[in-house]
Protein backbone atom coordinates (compact mmCIF):
# COMPACT_ATOMS: atom_id res chain seq x y z
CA UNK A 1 -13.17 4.28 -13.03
CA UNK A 2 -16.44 6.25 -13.33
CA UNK A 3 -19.61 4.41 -12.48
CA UNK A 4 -22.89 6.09 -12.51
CA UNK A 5 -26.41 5.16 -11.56
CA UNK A 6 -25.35 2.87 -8.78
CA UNK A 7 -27.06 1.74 -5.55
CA UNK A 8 -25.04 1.02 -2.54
CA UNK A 9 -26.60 -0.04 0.57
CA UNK A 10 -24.28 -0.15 3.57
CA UNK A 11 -24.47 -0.84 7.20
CA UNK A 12 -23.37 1.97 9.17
CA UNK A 13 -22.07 2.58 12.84
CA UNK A 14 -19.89 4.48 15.54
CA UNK A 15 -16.55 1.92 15.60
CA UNK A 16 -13.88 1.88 18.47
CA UNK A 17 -10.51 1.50 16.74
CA UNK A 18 -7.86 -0.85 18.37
CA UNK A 19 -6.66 0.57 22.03
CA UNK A 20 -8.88 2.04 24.89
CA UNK A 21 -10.32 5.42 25.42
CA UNK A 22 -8.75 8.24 26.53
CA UNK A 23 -10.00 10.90 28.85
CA UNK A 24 -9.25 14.58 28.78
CA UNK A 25 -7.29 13.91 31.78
CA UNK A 26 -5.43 11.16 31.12
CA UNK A 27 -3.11 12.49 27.99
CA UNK A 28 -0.23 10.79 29.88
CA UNK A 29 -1.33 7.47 28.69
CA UNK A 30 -1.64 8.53 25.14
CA UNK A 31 1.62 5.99 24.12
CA UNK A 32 -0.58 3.29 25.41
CA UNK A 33 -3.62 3.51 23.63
CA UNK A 34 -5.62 5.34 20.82
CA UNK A 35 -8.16 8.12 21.65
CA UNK A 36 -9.40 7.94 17.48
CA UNK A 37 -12.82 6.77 16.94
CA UNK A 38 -14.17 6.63 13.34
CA UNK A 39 -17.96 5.96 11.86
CA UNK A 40 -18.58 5.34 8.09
CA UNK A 41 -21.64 5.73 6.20
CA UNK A 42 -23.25 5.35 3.03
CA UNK A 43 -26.85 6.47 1.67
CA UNK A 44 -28.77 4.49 -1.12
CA UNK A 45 -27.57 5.66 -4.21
CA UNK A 46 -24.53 7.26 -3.16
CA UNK A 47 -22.42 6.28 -6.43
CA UNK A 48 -19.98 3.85 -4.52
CA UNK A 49 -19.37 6.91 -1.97
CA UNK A 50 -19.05 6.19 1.64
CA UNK A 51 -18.77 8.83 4.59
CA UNK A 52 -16.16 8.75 6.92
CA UNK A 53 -15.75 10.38 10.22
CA UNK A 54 -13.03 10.38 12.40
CA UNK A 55 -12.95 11.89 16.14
CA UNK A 56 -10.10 12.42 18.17
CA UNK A 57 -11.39 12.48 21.51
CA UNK A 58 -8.01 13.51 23.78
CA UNK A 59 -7.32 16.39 25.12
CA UNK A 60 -4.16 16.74 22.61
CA UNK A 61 -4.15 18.00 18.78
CA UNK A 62 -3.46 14.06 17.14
CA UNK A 63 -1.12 14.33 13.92
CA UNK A 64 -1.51 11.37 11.64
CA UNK A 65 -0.14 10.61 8.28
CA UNK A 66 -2.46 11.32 5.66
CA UNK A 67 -1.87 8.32 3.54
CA UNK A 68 -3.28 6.25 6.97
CA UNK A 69 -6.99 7.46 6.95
CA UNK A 70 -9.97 7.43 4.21
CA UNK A 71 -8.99 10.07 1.59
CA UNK A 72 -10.70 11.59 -1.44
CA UNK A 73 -7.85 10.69 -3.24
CA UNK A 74 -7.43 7.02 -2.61
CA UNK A 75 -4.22 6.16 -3.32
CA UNK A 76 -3.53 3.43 -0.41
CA UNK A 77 -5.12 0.23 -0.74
CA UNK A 78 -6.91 0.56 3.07
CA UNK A 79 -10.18 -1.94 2.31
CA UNK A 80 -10.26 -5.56 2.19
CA UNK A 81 -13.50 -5.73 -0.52
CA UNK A 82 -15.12 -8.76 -0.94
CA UNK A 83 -17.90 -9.64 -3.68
CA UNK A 84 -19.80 -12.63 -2.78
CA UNK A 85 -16.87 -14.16 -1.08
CA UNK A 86 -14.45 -12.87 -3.36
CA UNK A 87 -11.30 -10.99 -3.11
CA UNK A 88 -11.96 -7.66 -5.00
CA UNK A 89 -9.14 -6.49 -6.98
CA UNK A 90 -7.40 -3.03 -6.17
CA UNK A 91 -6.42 -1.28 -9.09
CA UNK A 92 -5.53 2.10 -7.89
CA UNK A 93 -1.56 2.90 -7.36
CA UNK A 94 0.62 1.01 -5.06
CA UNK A 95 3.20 3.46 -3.87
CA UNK A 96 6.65 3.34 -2.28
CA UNK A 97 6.95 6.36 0.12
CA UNK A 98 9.99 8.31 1.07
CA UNK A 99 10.35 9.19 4.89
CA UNK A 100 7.55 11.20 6.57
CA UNK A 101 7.38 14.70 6.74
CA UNK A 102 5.70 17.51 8.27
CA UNK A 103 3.80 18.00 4.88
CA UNK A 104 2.83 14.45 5.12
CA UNK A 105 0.54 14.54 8.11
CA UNK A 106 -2.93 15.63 8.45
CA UNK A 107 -4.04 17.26 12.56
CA UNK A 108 -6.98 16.56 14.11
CA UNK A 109 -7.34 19.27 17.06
CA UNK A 110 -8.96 17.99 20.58
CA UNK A 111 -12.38 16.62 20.16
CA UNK A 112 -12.38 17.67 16.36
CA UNK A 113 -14.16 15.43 13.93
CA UNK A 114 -12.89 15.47 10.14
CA UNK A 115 -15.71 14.18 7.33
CA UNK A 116 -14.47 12.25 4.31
CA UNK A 117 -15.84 10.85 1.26
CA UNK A 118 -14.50 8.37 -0.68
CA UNK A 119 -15.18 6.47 -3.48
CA UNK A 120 -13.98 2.92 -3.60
CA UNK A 121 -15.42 2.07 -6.84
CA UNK A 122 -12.84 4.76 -7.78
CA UNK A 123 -9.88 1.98 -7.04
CA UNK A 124 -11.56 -1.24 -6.41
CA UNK A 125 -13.56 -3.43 -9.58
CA UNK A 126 -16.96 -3.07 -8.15
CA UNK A 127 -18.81 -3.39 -11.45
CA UNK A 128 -20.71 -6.32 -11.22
CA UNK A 129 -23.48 -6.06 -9.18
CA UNK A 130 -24.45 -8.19 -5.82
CA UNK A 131 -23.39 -8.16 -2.40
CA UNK A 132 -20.57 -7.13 -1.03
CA UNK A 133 -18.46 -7.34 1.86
CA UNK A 134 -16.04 -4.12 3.18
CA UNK A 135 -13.55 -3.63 5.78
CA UNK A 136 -10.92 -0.72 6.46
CA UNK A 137 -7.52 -1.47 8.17
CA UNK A 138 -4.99 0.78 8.31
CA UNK A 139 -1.96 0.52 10.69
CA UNK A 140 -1.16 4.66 12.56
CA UNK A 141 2.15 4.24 11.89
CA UNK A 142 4.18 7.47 12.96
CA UNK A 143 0.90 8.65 13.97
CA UNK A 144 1.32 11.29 17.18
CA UNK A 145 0.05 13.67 19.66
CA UNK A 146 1.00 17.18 20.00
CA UNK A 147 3.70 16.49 22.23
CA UNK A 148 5.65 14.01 19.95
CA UNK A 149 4.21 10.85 22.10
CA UNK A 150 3.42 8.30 19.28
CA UNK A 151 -0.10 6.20 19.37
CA UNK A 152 -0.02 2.73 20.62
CA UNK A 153 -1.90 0.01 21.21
CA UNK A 154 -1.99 -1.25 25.34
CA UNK A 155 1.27 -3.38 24.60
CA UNK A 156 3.02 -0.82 22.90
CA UNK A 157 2.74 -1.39 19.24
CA UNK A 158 1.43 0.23 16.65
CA UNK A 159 -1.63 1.68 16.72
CA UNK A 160 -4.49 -0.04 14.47
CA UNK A 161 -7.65 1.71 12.96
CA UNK A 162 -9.99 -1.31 11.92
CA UNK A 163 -13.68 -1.34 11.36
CA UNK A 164 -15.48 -4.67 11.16
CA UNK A 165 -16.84 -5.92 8.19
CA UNK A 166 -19.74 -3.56 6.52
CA UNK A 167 -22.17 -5.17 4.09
CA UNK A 168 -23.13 -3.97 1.10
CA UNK A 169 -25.64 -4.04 -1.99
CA UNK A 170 -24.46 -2.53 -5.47
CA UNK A 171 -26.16 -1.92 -8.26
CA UNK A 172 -24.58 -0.74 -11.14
CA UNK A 173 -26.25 0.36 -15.04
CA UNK A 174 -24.03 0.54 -18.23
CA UNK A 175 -21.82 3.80 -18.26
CA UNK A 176 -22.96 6.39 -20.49
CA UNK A 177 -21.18 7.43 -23.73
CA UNK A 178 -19.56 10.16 -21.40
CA UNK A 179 -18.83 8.06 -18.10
CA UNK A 180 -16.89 6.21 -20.86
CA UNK A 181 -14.65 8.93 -22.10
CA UNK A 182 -13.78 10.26 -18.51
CA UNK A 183 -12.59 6.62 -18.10
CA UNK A 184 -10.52 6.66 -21.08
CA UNK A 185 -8.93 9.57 -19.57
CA UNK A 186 -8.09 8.47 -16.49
CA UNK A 187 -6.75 5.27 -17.95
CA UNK A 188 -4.20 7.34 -20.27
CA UNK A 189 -3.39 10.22 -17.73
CA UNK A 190 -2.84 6.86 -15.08
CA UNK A 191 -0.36 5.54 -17.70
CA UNK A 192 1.33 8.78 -17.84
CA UNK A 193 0.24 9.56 -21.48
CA UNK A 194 3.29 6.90 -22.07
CA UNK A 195 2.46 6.94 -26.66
CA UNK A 196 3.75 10.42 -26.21
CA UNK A 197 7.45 9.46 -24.56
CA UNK A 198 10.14 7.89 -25.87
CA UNK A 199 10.18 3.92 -25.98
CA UNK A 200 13.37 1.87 -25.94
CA UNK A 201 14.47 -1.38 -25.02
CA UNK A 202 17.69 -1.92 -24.10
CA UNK A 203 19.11 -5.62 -22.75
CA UNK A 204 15.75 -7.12 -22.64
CA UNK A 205 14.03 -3.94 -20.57
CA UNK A 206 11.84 -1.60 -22.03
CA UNK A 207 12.28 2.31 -20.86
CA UNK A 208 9.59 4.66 -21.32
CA UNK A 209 10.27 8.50 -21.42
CA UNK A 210 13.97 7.68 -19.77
CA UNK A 211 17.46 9.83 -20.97
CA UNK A 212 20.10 7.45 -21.76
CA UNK A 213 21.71 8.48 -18.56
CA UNK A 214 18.67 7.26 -16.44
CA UNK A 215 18.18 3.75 -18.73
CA UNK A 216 22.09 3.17 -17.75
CA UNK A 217 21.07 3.48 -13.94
CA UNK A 218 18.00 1.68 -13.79
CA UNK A 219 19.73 -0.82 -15.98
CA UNK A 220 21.88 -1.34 -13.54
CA UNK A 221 19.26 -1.29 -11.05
CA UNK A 222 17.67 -4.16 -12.97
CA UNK A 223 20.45 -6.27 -12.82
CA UNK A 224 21.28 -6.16 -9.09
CA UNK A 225 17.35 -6.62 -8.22
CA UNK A 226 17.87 -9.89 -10.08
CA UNK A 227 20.42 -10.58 -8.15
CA UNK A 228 18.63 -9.67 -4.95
CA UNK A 229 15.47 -11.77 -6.18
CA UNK A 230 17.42 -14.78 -6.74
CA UNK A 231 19.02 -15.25 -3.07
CA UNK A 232 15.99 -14.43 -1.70
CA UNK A 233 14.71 -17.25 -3.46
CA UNK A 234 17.40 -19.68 -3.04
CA UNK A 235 17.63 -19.11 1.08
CA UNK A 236 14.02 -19.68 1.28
CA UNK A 237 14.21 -22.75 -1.16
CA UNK A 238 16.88 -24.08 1.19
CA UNK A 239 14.80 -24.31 3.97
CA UNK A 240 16.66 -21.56 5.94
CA UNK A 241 15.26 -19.89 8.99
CA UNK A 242 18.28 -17.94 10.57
CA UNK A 243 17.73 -14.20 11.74
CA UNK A 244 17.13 -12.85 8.51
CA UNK A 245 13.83 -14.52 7.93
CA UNK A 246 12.42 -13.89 11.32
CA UNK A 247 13.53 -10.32 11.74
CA UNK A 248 11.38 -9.37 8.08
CA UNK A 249 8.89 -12.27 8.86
CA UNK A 250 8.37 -13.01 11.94
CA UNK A 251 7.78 -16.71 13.78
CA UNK A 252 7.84 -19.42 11.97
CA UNK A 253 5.15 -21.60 10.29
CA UNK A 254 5.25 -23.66 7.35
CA UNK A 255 2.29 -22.09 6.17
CA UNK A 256 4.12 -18.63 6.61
CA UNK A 257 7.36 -19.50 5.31
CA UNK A 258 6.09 -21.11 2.31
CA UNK A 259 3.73 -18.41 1.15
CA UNK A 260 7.06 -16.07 1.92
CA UNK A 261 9.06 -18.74 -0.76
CA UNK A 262 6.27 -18.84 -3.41
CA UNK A 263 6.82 -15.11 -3.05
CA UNK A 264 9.86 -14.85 -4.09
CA UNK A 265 9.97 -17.69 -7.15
CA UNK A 266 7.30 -15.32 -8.58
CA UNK A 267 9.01 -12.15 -8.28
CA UNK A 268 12.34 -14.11 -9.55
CA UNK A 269 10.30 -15.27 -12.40
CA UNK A 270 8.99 -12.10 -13.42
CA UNK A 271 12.66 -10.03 -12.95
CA UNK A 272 14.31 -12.64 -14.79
CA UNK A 273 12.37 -11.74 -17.77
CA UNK A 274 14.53 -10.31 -20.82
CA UNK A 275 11.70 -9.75 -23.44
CA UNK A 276 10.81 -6.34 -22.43
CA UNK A 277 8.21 -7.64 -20.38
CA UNK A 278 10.03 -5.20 -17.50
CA UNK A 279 9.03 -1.93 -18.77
CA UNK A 280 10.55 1.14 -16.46
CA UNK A 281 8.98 4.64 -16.68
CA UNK A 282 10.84 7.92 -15.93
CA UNK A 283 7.40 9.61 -16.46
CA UNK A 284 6.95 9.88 -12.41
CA UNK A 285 7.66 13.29 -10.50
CA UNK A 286 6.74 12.82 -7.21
CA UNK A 287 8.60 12.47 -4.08
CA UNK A 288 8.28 8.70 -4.28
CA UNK A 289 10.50 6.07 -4.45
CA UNK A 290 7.97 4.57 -7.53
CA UNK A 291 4.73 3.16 -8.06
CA UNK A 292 2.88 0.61 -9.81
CA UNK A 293 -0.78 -0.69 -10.93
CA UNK A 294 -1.04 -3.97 -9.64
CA UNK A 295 -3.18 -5.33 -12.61
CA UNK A 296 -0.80 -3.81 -15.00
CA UNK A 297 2.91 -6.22 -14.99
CA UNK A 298 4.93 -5.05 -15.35
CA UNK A 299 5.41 -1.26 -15.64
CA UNK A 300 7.04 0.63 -12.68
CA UNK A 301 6.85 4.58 -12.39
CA UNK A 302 10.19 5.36 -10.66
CA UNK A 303 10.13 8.97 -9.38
CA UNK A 304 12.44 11.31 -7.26
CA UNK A 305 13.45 9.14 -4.39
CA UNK A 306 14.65 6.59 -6.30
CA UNK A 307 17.12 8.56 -8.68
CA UNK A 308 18.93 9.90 -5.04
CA UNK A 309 18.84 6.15 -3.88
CA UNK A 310 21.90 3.82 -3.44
CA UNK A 311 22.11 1.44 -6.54
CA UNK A 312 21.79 -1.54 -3.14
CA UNK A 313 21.46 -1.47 0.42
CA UNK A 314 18.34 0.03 2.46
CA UNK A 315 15.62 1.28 0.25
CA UNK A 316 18.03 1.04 -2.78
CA UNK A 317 17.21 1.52 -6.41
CA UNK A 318 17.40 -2.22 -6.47
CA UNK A 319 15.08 -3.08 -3.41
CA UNK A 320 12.66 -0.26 -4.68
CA UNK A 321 12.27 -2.58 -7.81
CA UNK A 322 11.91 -5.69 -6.06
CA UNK A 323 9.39 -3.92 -3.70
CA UNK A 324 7.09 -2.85 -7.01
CA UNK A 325 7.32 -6.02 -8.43
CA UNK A 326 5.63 -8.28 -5.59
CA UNK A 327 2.75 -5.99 -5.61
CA UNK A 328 1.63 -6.92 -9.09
CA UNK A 329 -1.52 -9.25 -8.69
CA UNK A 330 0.28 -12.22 -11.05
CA UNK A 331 3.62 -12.01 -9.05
CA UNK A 332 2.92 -12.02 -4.88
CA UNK A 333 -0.04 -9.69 -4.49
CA UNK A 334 1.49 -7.50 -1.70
CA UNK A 335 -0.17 -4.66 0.01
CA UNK A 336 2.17 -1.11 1.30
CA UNK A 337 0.94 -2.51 5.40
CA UNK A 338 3.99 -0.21 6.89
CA UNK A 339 7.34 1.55 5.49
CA UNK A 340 10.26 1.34 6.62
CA UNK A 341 12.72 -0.89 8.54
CA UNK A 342 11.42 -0.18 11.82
CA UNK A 343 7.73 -0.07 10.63
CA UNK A 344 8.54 -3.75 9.04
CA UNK A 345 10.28 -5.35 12.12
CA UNK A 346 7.18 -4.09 14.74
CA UNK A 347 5.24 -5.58 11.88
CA UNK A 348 6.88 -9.11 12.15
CA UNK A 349 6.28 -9.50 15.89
CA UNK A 350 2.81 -8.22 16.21
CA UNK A 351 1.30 -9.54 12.86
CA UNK A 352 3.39 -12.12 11.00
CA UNK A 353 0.33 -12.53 8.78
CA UNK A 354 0.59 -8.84 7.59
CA UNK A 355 4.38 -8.93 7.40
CA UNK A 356 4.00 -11.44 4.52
CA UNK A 357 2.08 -9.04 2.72
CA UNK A 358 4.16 -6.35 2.90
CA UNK A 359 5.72 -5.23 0.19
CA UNK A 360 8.70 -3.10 2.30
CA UNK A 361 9.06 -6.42 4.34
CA UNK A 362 10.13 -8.15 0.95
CA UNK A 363 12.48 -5.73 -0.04
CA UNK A 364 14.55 -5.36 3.63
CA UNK A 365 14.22 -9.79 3.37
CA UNK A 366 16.07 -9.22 -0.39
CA UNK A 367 18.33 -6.17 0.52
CA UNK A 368 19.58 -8.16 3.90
CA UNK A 369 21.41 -4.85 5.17
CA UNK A 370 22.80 -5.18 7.03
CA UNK A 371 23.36 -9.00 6.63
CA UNK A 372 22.15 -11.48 8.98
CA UNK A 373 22.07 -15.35 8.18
């Protein structure tokens, strides 16, 4: 969204990230800590645009994934925004990745400092004016040196780049005539210009821009995420707490466990629904698995991943759909914390809190591969 005329007063400071500092001489210890420092920024009437900057300050080239840090692009929901106390609403895209690759990561050299702008009023509903609160949290996962040694924190885990809360002021005026046609745009390019492909609905699912060979598999993909959505649910309604629900979420708490159950009777709820409510679109040609808008339930952009992807198991067609559907805002609200199985089970010892908002979590807790009680 394009908002003009705004005035955003923000507190602004060098901040330590998670970890201790590392020396030029001490690159040994880089798996035990995290030599990153970052700063952020903002003038008065900056638009919504805040400055980044990020130091590395070892002795060793740092190679992190870009998805991880503050990007122009702003397609990871990295900021906790609050508005007067309140939760803002992310409404940028919520992607499942593929593996990382080489492509994937962005290098800081030794003692190099990278500047970034970004503009969350691009992906977060800022419009109403007041005060506001902002935080960025991102875990470094797969982030590395040079040398292949992988950032930690002091215990070993992953690596976290947090900032503590920043305080804000916004201002906003009405958009003009043309702020409100490059929104228009954006809104119809972000729902992949989907009056222009072909609409069908076939057993209660609507397909957008799908060949009848790709409806039949993601039909079928439909199906066994249903299936996968309703033992989820049923184990959780049970009152289970064998392996499978500590290895995804971690130690139990009632409080935990039940926000894990309501979970999973919302994303039942909403795959159960045969009214073409569940709209799929083929439309996607990135190297995703698929991505959604959380405000908009409950269309899911599958892309190249998931046509190569088993129909179930790990990161299946089936999972991938569960996985989109809890990050919806009316179904379970979840954020893309880590990826991957390994990413997910660090995630449940360090932070059960931030396992049960991960979406990847929620997907290896449905797919149970390979099965545990």
């Amino acid at each position: 969204m394009t908002h003009r005329n705004r005035s955003l007063v923000l507190a602004a400071g060098l901040v330590a990230l998670t970890g201790f500092a590392v020396t030029a001489n001490s690159a040994r210890v880089l798996p035990f800590g995290n030599p990153l420092r970052i700063s952020i920024n903002a003038d008065a009437n900056s638009g919504g645009t805040v400055q980044f900057k990020v130091t590395n300050t070892s002795n060793q080239a740092i190679k992190v994934p870009s998805w991880q840090l503050p990007s122009g692009a702003m397609d990871s929901d990295l900021f906790d925004v609050y508005h007067n106390g309140e939760k803002v609403d992310y409404v940028g895209k919520m992607i499942k990745r593929g593996p990382i690759s080489d492509a994937d990561f962005i290098t800081l050299r030794p003692g190099e400092t990278k500047l970034v702008n970004a503009d969350l009023s691009a992906v977060y509903d800022m419009t109403t004016d007041g005060e506001y609160s902002i935080r960025f949290k991102s875990y470094l996962q797969g982030a590395k040196t040079e040398k292949g040694q992988m950032l930690t924190t002091t215990n070993g885990r992953m690596a976290l780049l947090e900032t503590p809360d920043l305080r804000a002021r916004i201002s906003s005026a009405a958009p003009t005539v043309s702020d409100m046609q490059i929104e228009m745009n954006q809104i119809q390019q972000k729902a992949g210009n989907a009056s222009t492909k072909a609409t069908t609905v076939v057993n209660g699912v609507t397909y957008v821009g799908c060949t009848s060979a790709r409806t039949t598999t993601a039909g079928s993909a439909v199906v066994e995420a249903r299936k996968y959505a309703t033992n989820a649910k049923n184990y959780l309604t049970a009152g289970t707490t064998g392996a499978r629900y500590t290895t995804w979420f971690g130690s139990y708490t009632s409080t935990r466990y039940n926000n894990a159950k309501a979970h999973f009777t919302a994303i039942n709820t909403a795959l159960a629904q045969t009214g073409g409510q569940i709209k799929i679109n083929c439309g996607c040609n990135q190297n995703y698995y698929a991505y959604v808008y959380p405000n908009q339930p409950y269309q899911i952009y599958v892309c190249k991943a998931f046509w190569s992807a088993g129909l179930t198991g790990t990161d299946s067609k089936a999972g991938t759909l569960v996985h989109e559907t809890s990050h919806f805002d009316i179904v379970a609200n979840t954020d893309d914390v880590v990826y991957g199985q390994s990413g997910a089970k660090s995630l449940a010892i360090s932070n059960p809190t931030d396992a049960g908002r991960n979406a990847d979590t929620h997907e290896y807790f449905a797919e149970n591969t390979p099965f545990q009680n």
